[in-house]
PDB file of N, CA and C in Angstrom:
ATOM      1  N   UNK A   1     102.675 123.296  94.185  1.00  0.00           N
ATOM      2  CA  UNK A   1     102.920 122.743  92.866  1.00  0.00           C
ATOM      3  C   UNK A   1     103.116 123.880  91.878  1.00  0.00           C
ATOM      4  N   UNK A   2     104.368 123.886  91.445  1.00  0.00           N
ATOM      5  CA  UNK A   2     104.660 124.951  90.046  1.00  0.00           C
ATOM      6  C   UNK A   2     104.156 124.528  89.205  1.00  0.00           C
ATOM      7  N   UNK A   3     103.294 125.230  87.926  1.00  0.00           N
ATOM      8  CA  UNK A   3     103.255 124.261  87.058  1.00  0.00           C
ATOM      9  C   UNK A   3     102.731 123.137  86.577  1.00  0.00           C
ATOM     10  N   UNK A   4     102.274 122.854  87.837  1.00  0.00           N
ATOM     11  CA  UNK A   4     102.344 121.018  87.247  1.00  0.00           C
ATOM     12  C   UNK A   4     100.953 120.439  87.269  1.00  0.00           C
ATOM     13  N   UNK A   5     100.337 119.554  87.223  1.00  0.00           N
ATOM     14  CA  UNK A   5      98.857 119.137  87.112  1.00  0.00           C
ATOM     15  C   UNK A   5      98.493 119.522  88.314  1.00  0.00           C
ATOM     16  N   UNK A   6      97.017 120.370  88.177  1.00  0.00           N
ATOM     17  CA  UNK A   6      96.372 120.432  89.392  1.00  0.00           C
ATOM     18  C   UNK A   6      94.933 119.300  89.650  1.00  0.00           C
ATOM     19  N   UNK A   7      95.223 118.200  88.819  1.00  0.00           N
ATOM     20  CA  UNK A   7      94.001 116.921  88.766  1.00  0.00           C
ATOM     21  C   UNK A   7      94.960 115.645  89.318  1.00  0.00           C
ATOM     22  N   UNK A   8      94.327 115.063  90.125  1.00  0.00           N
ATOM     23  CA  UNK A   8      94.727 113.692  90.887  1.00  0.00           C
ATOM     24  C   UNK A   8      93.464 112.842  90.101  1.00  0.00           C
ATOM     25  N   UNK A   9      93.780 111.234  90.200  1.00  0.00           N
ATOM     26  CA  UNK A   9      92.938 110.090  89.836  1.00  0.00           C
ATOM     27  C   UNK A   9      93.010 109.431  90.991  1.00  0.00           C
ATOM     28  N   UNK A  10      91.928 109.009  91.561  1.00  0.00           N
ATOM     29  CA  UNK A  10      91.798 108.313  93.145  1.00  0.00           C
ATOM     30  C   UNK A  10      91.423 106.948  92.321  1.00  0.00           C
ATOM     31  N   UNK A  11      92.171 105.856  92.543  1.00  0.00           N
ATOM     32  CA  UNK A  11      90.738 104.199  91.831  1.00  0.00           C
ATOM     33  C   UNK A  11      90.456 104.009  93.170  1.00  0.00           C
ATOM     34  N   UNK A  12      89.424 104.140  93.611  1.00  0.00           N
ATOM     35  CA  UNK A  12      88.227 103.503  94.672  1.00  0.00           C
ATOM     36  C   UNK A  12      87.078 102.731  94.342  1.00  0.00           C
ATOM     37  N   UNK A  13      87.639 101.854  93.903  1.00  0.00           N
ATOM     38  CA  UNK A  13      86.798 100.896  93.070  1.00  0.00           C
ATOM     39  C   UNK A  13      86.568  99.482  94.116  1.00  0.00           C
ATOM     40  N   UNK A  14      87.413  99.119  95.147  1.00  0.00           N
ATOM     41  CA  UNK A  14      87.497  97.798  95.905  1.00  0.00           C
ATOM     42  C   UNK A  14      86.745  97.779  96.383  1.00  0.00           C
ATOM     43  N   UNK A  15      86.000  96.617  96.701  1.00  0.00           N
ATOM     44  CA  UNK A  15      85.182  96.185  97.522  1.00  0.00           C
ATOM     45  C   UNK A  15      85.772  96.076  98.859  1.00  0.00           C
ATOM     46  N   UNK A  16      86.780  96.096  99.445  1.00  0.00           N
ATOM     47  CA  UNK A  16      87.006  96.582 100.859  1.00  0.00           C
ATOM     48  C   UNK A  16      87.353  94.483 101.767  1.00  0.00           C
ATOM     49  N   UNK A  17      87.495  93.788 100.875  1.00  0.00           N
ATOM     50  CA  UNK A  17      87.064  92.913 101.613  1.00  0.00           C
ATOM     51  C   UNK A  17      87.758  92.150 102.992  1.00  0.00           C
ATOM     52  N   UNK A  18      88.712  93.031 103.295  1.00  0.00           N
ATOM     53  CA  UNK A  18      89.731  92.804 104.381  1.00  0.00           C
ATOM     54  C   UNK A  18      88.921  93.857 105.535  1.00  0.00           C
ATOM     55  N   UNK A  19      88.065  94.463 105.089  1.00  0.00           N
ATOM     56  CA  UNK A  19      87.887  95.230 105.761  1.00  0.00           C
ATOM     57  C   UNK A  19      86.077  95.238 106.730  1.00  0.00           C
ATOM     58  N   UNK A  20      85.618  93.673 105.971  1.00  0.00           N
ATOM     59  CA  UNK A  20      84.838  93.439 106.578  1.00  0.00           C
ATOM     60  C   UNK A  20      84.757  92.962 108.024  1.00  0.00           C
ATOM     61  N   UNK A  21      83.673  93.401 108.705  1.00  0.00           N
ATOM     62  CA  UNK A  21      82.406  93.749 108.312  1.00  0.00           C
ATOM     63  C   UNK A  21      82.501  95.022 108.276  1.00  0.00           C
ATOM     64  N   UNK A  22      83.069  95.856 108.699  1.00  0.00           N
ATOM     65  CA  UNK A  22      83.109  97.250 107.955  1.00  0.00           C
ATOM     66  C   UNK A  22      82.345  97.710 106.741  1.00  0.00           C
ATOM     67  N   UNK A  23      82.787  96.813 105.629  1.00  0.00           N
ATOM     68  CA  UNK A  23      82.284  96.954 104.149  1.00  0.00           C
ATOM     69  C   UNK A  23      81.385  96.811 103.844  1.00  0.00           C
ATOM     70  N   UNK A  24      80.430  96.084 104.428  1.00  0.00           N
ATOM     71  CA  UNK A  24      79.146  95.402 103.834  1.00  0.00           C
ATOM     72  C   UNK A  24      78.134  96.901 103.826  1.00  0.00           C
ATOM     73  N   UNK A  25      77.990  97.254 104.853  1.00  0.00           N
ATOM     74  CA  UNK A  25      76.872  98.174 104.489  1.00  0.00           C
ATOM     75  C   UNK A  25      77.633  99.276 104.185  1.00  0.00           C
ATOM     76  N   UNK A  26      78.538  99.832 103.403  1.00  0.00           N
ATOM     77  CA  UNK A  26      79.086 100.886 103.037  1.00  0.00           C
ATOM     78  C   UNK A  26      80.331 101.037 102.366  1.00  0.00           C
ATOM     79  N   UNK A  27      80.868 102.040 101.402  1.00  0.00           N
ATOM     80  CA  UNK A  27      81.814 101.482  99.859  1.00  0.00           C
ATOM     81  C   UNK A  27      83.329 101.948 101.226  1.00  0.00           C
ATOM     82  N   UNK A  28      84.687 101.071 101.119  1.00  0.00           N
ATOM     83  CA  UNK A  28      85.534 100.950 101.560  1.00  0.00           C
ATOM     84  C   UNK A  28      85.752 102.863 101.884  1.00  0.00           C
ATOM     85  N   UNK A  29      85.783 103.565 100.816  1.00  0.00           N
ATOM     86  CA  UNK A  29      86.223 104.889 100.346  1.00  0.00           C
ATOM     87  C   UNK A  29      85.700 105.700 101.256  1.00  0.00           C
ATOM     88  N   UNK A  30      84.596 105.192 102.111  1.00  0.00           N
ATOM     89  CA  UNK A  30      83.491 106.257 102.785  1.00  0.00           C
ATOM     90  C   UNK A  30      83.506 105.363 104.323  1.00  0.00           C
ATOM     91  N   UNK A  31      84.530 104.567 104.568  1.00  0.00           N
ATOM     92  CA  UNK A  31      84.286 104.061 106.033  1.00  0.00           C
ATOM     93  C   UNK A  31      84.909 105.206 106.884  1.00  0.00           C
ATOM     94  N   UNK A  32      84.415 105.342 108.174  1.00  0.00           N
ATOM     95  CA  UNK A  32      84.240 106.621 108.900  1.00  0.00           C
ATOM     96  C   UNK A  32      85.523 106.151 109.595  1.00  0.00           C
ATOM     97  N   UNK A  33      86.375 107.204 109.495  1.00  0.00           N
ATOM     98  CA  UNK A  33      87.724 107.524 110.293  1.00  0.00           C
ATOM     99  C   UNK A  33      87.795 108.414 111.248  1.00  0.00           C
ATOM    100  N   UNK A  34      87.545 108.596 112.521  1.00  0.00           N
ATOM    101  CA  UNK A  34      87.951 109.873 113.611  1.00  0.00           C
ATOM    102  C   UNK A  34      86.697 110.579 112.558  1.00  0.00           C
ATOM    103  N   UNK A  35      85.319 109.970 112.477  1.00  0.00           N
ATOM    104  CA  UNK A  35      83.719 110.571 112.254  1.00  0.00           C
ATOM    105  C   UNK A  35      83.903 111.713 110.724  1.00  0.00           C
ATOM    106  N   UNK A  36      84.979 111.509 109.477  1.00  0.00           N
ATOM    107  CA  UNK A  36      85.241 111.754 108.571  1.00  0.00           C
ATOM    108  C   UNK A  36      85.090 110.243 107.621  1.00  0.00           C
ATOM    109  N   UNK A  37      84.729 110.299 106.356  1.00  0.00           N
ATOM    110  CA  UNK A  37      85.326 109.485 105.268  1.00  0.00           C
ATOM    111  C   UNK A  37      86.756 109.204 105.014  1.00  0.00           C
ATOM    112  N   UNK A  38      86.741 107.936 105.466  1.00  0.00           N
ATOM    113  CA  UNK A  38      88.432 107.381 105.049  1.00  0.00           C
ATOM    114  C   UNK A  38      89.088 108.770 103.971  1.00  0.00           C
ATOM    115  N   UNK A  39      88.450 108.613 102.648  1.00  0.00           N
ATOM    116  CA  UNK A  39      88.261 109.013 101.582  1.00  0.00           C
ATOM    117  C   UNK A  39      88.699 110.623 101.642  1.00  0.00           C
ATOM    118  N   UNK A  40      88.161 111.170 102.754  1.00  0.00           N
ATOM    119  CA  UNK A  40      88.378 112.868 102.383  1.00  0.00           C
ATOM    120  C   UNK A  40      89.722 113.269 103.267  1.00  0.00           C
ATOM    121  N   UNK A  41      90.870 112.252 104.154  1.00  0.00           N
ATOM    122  CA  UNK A  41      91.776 112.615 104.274  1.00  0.00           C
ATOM    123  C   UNK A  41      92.771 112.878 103.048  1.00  0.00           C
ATOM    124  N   UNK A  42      92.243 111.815 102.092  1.00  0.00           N
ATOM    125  CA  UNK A  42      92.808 111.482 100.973  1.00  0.00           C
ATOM    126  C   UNK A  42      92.716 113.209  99.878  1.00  0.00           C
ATOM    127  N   UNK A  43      91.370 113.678 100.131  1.00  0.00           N
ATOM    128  CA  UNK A  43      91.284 114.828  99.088  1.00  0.00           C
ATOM    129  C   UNK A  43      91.679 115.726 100.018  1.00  0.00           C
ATOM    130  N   UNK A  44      91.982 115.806 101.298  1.00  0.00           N
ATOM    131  CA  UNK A  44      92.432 116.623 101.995  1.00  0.00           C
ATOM    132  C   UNK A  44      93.859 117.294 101.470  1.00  0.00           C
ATOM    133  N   UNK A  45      94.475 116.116 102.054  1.00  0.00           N
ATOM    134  CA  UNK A  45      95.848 115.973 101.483  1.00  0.00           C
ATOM    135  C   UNK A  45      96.285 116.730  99.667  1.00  0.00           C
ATOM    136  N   UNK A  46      95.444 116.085  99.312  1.00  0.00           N
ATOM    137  CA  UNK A  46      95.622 116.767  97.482  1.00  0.00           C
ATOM    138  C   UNK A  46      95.062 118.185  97.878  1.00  0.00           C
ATOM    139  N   UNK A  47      93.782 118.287  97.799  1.00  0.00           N
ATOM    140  CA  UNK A  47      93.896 120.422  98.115  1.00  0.00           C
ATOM    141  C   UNK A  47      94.839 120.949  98.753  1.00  0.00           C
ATOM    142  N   UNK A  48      95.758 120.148  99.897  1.00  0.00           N
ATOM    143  CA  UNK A  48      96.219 120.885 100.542  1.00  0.00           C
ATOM    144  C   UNK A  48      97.772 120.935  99.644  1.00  0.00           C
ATOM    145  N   UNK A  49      97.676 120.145  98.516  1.00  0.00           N
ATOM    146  CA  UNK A  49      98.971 120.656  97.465  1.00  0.00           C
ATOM    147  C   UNK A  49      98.504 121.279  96.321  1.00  0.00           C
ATOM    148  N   UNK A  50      97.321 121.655  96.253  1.00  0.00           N
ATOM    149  CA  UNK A  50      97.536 122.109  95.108  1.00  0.00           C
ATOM    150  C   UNK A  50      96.246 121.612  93.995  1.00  0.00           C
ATOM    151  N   UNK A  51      95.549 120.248  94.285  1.00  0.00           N
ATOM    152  CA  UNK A  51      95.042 119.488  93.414  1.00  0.00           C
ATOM    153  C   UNK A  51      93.253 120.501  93.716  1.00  0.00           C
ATOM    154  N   UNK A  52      92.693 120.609  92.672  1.00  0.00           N
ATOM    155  CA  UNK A  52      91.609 120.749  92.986  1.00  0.00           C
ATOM    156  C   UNK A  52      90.904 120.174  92.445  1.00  0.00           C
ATOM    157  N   UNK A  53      91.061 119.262  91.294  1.00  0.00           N
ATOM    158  CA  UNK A  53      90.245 118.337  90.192  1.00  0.00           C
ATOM    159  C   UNK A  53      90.472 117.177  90.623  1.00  0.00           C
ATOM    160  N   UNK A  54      89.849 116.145  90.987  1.00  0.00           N
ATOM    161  CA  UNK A  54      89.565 114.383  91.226  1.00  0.00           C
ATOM    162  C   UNK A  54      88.704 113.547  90.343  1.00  0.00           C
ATOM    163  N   UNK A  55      88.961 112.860  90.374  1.00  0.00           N
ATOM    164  CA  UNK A  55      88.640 111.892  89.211  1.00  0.00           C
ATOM    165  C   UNK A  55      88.195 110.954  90.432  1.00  0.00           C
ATOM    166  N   UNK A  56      87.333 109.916  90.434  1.00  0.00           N
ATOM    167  CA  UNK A  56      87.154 108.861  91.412  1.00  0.00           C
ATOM    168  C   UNK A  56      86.797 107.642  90.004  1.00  0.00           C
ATOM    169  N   UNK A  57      87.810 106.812  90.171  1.00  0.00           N
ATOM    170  CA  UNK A  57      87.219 105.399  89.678  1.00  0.00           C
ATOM    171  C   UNK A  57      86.866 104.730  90.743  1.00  0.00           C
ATOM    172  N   UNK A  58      85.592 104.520  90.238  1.00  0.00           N
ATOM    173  CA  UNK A  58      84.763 103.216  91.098  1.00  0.00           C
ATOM    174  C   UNK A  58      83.687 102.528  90.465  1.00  0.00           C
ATOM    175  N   UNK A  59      83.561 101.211  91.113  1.00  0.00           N
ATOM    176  CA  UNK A  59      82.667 100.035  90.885  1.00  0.00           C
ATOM    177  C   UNK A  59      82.089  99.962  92.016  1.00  0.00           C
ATOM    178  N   UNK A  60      82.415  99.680  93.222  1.00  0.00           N
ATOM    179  CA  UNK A  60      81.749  98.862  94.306  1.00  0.00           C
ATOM    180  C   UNK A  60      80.715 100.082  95.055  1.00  0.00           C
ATOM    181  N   UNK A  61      79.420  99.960  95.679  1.00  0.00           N
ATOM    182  CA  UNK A  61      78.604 100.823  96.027  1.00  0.00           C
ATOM    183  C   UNK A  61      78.910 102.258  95.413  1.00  0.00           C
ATOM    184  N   UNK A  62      78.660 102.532  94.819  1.00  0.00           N
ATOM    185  CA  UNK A  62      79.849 103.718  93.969  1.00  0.00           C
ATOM    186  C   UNK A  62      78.400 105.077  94.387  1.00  0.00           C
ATOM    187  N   UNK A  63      76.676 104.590  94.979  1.00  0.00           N
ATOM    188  CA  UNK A  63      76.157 105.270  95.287  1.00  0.00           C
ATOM    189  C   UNK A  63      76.245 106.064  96.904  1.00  0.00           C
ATOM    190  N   UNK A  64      77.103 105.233  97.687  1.00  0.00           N
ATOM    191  CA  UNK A  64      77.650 104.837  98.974  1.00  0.00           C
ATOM    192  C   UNK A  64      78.530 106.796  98.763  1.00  0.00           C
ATOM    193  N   UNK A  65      79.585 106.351  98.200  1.00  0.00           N
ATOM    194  CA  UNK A  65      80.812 107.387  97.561  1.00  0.00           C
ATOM    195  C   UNK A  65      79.960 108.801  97.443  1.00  0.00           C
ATOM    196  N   UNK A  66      78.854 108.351  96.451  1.00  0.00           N
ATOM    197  CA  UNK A  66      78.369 110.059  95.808  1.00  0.00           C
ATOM    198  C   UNK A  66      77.833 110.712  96.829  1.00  0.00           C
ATOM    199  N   UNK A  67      76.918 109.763  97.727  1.00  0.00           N
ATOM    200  CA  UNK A  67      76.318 110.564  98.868  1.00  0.00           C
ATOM    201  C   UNK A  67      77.184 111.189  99.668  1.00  0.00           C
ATOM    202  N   UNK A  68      78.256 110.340 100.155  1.00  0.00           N
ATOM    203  CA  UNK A  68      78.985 110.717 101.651  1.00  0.00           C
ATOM    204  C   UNK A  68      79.718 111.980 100.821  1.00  0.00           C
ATOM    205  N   UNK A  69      80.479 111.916  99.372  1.00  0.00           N
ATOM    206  CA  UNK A  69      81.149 112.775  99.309  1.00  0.00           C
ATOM    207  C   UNK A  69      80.407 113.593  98.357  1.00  0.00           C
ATOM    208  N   UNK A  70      79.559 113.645  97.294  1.00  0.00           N
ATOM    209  CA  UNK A  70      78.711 114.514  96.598  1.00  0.00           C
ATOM    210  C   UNK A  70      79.952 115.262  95.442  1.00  0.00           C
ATOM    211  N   UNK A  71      79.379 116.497  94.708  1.00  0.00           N
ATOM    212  CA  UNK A  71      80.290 116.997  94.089  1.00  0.00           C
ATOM    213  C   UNK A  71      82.147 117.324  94.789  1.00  0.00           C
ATOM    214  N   UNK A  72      82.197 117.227  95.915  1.00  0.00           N
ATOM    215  CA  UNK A  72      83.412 117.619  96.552  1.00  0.00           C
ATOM    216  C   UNK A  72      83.279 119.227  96.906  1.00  0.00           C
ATOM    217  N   UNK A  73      82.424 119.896  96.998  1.00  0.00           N
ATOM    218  CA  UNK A  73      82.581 121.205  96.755  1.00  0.00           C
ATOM    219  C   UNK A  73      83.212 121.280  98.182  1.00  0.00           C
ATOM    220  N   UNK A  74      82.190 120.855  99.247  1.00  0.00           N
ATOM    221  CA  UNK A  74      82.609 121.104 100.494  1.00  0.00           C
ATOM    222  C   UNK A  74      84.069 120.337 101.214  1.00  0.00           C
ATOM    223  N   UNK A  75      84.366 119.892 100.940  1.00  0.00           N
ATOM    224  CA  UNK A  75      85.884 119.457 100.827  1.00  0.00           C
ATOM    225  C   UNK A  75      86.825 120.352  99.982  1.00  0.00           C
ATOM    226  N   UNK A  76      86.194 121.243  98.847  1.00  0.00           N
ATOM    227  CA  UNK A  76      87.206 121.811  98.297  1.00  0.00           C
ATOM    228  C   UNK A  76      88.088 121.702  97.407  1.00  0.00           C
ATOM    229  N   UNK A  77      87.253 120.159  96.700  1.00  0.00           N
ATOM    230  CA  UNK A  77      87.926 120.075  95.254  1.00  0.00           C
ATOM    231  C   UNK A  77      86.753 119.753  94.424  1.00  0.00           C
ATOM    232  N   UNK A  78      87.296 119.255  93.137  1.00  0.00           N
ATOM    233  CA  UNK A  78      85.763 119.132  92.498  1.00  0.00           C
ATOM    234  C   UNK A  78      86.061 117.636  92.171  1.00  0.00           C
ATOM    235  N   UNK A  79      84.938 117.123  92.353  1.00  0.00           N
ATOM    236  CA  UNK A  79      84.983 115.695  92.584  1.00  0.00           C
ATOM    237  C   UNK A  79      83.972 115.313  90.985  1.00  0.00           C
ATOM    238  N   UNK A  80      84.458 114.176  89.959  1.00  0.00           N
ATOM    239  CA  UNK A  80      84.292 113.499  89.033  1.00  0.00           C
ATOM    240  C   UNK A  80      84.197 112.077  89.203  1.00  0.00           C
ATOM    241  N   UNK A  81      83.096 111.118  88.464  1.00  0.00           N
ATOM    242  CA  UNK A  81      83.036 109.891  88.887  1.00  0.00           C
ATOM    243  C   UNK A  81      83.048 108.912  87.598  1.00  0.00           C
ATOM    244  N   UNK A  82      84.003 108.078  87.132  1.00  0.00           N
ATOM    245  CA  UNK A  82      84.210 107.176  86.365  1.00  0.00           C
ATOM    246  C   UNK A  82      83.552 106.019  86.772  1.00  0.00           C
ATOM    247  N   UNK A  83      82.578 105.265  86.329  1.00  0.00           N
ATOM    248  CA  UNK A  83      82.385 103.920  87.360  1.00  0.00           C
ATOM    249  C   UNK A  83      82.592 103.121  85.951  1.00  0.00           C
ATOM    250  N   UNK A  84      82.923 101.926  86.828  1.00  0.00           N
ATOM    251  CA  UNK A  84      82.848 100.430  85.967  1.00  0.00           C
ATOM    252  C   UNK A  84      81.847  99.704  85.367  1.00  0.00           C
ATOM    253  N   UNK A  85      81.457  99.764  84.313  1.00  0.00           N
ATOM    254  CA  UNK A  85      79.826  98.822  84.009  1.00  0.00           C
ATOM    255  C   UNK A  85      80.248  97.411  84.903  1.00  0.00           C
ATOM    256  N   UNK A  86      81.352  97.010  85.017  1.00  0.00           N
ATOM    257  CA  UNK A  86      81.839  96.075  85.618  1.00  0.00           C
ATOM    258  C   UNK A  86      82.822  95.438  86.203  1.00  0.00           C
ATOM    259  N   UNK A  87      83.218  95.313  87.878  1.00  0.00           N
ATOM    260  CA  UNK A  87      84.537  95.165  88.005  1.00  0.00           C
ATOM    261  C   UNK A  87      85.823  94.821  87.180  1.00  0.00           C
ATOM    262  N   UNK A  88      87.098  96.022  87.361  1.00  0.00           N
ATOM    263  CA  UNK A  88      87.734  95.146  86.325  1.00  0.00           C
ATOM    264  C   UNK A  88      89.255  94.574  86.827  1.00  0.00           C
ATOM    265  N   UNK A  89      88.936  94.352  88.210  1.00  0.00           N
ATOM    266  CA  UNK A  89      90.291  94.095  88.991  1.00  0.00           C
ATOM    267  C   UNK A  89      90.843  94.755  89.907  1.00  0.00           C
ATOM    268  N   UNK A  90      91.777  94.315  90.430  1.00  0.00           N
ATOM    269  CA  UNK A  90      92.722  95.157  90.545  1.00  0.00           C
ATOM    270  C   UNK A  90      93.509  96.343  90.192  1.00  0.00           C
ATOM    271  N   UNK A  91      93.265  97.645  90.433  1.00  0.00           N
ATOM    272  CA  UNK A  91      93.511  98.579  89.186  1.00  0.00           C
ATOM    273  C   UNK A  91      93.014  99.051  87.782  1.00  0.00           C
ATOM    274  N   UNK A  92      91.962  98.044  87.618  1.00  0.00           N
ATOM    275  CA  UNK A  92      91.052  97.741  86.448  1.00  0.00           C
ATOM    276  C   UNK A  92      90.515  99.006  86.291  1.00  0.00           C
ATOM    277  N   UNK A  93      90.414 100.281  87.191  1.00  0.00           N
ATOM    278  CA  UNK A  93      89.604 101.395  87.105  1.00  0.00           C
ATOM    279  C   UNK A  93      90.692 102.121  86.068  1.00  0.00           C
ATOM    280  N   UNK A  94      92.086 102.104  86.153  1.00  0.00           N
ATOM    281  CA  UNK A  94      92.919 103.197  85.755  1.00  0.00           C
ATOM    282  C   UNK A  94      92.445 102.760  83.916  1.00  0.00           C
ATOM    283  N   UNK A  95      91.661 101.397  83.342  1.00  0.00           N
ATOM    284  CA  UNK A  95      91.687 101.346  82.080  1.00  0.00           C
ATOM    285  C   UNK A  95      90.513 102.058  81.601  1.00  0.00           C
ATOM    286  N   UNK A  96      89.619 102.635  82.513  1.00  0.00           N
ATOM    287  CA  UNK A  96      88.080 103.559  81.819  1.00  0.00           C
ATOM    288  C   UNK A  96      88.750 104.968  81.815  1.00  0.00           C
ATOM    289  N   UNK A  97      89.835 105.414  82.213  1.00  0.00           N
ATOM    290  CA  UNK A  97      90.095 106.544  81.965  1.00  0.00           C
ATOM    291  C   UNK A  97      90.741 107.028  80.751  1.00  0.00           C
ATOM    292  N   UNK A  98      91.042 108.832  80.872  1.00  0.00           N
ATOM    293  CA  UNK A  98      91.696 108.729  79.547  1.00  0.00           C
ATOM    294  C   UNK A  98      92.527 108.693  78.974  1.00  0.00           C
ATOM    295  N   UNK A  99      92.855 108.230  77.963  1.00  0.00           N
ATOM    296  CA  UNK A  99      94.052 107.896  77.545  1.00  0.00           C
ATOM    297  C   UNK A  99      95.487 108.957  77.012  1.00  0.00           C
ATOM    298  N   UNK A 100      95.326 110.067  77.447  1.00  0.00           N
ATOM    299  CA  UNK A 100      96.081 111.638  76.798  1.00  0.00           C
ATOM    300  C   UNK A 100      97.473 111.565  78.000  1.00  0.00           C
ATOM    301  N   UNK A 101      98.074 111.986  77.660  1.00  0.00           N
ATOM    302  CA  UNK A 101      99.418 111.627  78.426  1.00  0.00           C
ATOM    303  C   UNK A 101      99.015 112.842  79.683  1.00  0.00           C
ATOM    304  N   UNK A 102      98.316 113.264  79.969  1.00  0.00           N
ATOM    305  CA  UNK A 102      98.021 114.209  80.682  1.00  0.00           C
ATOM    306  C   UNK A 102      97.294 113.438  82.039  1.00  0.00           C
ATOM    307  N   UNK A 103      96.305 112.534  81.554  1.00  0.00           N
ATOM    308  CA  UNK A 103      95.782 111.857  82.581  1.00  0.00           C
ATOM    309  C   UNK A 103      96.517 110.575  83.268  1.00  0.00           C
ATOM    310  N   UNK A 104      98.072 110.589  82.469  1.00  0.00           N
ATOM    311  CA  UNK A 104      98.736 109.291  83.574  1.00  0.00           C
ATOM    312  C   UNK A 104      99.860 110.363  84.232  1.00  0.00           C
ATOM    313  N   UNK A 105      99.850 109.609  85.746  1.00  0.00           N
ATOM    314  CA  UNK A 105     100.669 110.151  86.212  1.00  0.00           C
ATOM    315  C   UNK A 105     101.459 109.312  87.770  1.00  0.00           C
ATOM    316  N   UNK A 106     102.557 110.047  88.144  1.00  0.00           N
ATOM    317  CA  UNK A 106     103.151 108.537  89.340  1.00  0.00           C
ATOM    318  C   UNK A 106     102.469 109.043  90.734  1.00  0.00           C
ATOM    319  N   UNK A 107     102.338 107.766  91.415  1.00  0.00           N
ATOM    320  CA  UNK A 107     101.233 107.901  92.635  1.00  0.00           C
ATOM    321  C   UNK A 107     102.824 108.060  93.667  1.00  0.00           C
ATOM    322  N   UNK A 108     102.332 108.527  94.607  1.00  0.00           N
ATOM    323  CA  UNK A 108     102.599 108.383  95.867  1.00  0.00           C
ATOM    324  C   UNK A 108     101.664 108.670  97.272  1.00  0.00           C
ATOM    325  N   UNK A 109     102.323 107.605  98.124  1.00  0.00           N
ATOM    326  CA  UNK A 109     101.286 107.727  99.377  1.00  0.00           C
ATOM    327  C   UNK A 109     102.077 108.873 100.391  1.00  0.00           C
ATOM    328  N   UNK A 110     101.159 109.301 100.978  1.00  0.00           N
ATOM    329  CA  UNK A 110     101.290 109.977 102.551  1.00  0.00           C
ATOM    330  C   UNK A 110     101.164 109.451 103.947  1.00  0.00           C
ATOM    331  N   UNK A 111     101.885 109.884 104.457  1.00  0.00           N
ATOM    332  CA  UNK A 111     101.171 108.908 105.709  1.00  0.00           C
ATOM    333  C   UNK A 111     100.818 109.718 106.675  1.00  0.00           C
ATOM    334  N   UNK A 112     100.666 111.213 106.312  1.00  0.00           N
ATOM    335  CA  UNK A 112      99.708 112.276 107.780  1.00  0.00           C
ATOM    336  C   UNK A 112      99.600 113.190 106.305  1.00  0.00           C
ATOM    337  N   UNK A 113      97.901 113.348 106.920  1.00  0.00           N
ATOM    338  CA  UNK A 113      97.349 114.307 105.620  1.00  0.00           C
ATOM    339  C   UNK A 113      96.576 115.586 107.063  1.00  0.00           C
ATOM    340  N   UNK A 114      95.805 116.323 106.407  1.00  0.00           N
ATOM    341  CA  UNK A 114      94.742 117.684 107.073  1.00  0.00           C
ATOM    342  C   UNK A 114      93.721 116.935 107.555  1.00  0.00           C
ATOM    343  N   UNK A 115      93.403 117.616 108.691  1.00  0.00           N
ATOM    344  CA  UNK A 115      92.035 116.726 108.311  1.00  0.00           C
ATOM    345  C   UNK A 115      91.238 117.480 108.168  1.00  0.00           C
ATOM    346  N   UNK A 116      90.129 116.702 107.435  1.00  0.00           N
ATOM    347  CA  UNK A 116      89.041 117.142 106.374  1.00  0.00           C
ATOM    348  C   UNK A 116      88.169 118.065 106.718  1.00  0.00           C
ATOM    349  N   UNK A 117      87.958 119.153 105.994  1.00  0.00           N
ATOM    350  CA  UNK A 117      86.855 120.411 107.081  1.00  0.00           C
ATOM    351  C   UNK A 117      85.312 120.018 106.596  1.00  0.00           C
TER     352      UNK A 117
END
């Protein structure tokens, strides 16, 4: 990345519910993939362009999230946590953030990231 923002916004706010029983005892963001967090292919992928600042919106077990992933140090970015006093939807996380033209920005997915050290 030239230039350009080195902060990503993750909303991991869902309750996962397609993904039960998976979900119940643990937040969607932190279900174990190949014995990693779903979640840290995801910050994988961003350090490995460039991102070292994360933002996490979340509501659902959002204590689930802090444990498995903690500050991010050991993953290698620095990990920030927005939570919801109360679900706010679908996407409902992107409205607790902030509002500076700096913090919106266009998503795209990956479909093979690093995997997570």
């Amino acid at each position: 990345m030239r230039g350009g923002a080195r902060q990503a916004v993750i909303l991991a706010g869902g309750q996962g519910t397609r993904l039960r029983p998976l979900t119940l005892a643990r937040a969607k963001p932190v279900v174990p993939l190949l014995n990693h967090p779903f979640l840290a292919y995801q910050l994988a992928l961003l350090r490995a362009h460039g991102v070292s600042d994360v933002v996490l919106a979340c509501s659902y077990r959002v204590d689930d999230v802090r444990e498995a992933l903690g500050d991010g140090a050991r993953l290698g970015v620095r990990l920030r946590y927005v939570v919801e006093d109360e679900p706010l939807g679908t996407g409902g996380g992107s409205a607790t953030l902030p509002t500076s033209p700096r913090a919106r920005s266009s998503c795209s997915t990956a479909t093979s990231s690093p995997t997570p050290t």
